[in-house]
PDB file of N, CA and C in Angstrom:
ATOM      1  N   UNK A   1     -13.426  10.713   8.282  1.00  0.00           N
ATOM      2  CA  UNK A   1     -13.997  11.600   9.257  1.00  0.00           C
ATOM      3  C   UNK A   1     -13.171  12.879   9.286  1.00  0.00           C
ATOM      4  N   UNK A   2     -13.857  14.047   9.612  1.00  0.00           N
ATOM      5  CA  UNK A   2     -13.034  15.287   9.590  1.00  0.00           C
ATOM      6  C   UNK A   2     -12.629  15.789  10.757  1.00  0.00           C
ATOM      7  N   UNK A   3     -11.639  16.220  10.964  1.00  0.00           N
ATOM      8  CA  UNK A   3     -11.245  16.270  12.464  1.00  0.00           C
ATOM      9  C   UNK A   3     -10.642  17.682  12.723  1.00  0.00           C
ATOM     10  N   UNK A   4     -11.109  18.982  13.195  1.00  0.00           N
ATOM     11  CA  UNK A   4     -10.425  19.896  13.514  1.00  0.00           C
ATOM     12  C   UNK A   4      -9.906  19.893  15.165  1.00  0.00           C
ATOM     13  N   UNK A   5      -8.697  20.170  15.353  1.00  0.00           N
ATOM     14  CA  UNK A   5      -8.135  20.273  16.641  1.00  0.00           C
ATOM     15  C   UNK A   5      -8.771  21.071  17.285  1.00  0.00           C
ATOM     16  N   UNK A   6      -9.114  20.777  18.937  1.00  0.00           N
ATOM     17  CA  UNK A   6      -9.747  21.525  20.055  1.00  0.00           C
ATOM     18  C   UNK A   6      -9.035  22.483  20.756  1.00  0.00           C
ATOM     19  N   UNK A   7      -7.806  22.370  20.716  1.00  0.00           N
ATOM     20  CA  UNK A   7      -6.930  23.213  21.617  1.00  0.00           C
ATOM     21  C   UNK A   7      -4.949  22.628  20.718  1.00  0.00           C
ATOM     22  N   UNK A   8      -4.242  23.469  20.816  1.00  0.00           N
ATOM     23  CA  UNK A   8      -2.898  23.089  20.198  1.00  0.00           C
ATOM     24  C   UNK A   8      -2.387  21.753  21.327  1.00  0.00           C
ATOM     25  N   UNK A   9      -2.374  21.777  22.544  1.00  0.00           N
ATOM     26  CA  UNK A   9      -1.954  20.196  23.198  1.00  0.00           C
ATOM     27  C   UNK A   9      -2.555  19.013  22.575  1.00  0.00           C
ATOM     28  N   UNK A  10      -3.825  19.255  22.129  1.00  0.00           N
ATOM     29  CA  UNK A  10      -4.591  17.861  21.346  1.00  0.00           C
ATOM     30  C   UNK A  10      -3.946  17.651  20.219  1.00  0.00           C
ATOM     31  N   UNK A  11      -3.712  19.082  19.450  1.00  0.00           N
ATOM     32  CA  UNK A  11      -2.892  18.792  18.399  1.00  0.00           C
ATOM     33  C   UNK A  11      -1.525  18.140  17.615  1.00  0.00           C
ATOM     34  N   UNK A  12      -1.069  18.554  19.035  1.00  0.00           N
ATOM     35  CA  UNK A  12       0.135  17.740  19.378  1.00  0.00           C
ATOM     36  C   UNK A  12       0.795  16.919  19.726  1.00  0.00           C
ATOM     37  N   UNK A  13      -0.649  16.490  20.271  1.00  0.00           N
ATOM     38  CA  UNK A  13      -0.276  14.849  20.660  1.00  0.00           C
ATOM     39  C   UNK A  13      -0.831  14.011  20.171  1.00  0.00           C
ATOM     40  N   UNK A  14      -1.422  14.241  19.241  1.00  0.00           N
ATOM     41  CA  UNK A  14      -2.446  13.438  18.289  1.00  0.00           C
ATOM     42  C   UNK A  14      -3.723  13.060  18.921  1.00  0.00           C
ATOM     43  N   UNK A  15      -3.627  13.199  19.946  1.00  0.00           N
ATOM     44  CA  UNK A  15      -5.301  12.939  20.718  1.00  0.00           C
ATOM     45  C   UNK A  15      -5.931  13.578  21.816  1.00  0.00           C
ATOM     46  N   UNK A  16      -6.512  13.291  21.994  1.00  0.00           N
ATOM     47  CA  UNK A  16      -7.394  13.603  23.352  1.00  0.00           C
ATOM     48  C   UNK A  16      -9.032  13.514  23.479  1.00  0.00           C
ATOM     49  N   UNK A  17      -9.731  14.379  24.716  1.00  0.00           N
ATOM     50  CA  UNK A  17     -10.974  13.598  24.578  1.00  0.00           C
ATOM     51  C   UNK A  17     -11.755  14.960  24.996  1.00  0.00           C
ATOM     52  N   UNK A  18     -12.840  15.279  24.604  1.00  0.00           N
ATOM     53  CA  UNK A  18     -14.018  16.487  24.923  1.00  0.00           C
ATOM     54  C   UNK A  18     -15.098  15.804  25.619  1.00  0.00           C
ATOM     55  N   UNK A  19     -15.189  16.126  27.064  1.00  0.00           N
ATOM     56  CA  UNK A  19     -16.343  16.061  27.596  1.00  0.00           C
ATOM     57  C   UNK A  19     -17.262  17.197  26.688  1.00  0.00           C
ATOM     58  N   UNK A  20     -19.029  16.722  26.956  1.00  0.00           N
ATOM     59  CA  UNK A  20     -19.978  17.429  26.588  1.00  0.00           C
ATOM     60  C   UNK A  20     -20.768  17.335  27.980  1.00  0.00           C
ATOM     61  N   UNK A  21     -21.441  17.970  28.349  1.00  0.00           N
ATOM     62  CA  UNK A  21     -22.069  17.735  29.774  1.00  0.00           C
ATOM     63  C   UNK A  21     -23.630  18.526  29.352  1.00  0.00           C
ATOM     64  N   UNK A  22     -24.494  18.233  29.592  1.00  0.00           N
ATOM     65  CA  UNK A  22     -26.130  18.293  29.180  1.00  0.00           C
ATOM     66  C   UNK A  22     -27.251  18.347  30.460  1.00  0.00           C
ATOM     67  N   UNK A  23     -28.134  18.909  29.528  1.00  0.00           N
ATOM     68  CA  UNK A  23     -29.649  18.329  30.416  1.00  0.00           C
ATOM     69  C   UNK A  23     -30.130  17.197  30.473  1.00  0.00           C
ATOM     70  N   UNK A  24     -31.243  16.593  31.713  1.00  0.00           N
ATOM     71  CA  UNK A  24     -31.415  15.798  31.029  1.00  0.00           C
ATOM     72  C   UNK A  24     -33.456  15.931  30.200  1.00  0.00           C
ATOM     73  N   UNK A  25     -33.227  17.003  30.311  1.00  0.00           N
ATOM     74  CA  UNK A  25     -34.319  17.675  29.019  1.00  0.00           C
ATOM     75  C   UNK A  25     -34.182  17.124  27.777  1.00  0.00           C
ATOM     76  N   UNK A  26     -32.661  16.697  27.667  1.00  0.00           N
ATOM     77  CA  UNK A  26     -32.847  16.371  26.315  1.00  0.00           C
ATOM     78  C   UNK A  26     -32.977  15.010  26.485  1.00  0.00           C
ATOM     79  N   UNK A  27     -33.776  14.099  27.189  1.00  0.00           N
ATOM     80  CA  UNK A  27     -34.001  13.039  27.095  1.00  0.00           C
ATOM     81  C   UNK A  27     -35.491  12.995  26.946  1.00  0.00           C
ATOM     82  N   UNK A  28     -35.776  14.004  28.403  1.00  0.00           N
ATOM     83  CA  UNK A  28     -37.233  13.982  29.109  1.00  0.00           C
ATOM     84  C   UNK A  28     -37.890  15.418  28.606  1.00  0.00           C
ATOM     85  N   UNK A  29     -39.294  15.213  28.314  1.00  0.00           N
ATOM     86  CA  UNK A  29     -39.978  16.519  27.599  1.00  0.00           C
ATOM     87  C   UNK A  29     -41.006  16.658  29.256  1.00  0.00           C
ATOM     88  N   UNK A  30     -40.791  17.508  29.833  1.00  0.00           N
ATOM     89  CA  UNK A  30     -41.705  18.214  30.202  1.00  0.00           C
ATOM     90  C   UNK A  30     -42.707  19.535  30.223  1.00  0.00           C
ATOM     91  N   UNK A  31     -43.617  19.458  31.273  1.00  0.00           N
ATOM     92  CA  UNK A  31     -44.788  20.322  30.805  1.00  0.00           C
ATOM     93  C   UNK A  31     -44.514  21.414  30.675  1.00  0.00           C
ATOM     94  N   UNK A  32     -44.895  22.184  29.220  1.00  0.00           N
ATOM     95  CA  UNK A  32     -44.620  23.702  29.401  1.00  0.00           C
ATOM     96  C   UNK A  32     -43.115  23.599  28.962  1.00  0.00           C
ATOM     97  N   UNK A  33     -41.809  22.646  28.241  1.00  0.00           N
ATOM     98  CA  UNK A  33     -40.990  22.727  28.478  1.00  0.00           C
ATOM     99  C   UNK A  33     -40.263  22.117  27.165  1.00  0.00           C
ATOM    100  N   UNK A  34     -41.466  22.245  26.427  1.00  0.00           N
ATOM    101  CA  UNK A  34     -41.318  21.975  24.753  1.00  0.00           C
ATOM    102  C   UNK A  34     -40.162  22.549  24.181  1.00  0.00           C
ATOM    103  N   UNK A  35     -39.432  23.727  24.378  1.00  0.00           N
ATOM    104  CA  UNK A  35     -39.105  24.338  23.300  1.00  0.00           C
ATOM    105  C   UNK A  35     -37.604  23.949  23.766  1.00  0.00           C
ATOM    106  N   UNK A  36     -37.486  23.963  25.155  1.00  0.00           N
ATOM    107  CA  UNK A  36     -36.041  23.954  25.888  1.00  0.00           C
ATOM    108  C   UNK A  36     -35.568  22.814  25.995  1.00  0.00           C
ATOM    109  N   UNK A  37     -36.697  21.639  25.998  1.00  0.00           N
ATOM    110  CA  UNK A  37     -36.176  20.263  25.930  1.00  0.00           C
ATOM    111  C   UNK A  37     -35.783  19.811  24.058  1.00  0.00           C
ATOM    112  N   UNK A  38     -36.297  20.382  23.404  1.00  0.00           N
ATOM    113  CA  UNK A  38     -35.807  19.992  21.573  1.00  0.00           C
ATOM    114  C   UNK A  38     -34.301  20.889  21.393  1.00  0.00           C
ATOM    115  N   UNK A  39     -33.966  21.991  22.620  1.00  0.00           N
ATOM    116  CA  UNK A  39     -33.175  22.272  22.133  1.00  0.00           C
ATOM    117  C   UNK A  39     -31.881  21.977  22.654  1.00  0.00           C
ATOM    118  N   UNK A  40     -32.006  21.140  23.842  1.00  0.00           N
ATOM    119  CA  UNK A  40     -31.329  20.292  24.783  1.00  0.00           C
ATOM    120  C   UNK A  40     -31.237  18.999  23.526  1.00  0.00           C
ATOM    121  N   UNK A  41     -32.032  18.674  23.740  1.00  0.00           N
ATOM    122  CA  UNK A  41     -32.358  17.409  22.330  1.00  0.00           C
ATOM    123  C   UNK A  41     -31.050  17.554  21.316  1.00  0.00           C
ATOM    124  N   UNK A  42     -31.300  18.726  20.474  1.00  0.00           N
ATOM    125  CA  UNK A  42     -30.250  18.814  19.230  1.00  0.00           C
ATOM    126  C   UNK A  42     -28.858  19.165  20.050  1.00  0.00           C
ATOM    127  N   UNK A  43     -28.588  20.026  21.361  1.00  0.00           N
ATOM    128  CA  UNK A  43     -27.508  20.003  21.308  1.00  0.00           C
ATOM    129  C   UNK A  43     -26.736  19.060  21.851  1.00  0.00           C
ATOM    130  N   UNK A  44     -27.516  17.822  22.314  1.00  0.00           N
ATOM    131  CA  UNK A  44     -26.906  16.693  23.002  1.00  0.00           C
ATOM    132  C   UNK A  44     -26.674  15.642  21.416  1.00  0.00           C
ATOM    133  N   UNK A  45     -26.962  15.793  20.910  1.00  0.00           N
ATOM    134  CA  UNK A  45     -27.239  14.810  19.376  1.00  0.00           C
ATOM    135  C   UNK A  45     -26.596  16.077  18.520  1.00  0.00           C
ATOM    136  N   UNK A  46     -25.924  16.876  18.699  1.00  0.00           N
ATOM    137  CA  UNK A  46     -24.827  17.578  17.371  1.00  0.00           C
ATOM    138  C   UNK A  46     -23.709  17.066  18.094  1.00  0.00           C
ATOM    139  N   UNK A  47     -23.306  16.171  19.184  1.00  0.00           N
ATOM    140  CA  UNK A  47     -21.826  16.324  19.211  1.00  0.00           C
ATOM    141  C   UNK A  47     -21.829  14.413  19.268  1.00  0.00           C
ATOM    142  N   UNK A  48     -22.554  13.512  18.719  1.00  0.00           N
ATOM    143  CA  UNK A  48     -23.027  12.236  18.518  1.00  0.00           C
ATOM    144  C   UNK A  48     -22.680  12.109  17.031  1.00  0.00           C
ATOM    145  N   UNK A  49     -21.307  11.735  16.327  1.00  0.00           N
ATOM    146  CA  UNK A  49     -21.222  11.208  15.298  1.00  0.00           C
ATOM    147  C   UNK A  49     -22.083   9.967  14.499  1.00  0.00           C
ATOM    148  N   UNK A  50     -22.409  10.027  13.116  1.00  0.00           N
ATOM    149  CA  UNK A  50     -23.392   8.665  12.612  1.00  0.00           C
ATOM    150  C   UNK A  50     -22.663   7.632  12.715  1.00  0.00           C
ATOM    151  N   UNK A  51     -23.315   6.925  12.736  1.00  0.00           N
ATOM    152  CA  UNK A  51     -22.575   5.735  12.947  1.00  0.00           C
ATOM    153  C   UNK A  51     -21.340   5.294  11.795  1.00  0.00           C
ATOM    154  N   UNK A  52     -21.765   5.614  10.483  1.00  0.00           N
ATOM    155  CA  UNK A  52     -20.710   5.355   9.557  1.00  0.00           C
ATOM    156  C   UNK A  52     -19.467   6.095   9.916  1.00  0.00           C
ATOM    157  N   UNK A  53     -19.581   6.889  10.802  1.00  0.00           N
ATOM    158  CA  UNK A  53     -18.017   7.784  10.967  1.00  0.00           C
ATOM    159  C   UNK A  53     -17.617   7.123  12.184  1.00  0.00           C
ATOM    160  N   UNK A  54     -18.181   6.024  13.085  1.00  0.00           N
ATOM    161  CA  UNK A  54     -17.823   5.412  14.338  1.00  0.00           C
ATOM    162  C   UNK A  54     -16.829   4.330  14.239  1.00  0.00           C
TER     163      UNK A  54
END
């Protein structure tokens, strides 16, 4: 897995953890609300590693 550091304290301590905080559009599609919920969608699922990297 490839791992770039978030901030130099993560770096330094070898770990730490990134909240992501979302809509919940990107679960639920509502009316008229197509375009904002797919894009809630991808940005809740770009920070979701595949499973082979879990």
């Amino acid at each position: 897995m490839s791992r770039v550091p978030f901030s130099p304290t993560m770096a330094s301590a070898d770990r730490g953890h990134v909240v992501n905080t979302g809509s919940t559009s990107g679960h639920l599609v509502y009316p008229r609300g197509n375009v904002y919920s797919t894009t809630k969608f991808a940005q809740m699922n770009a920070y979701v590693p595949p499973k082979e990297e879990s």
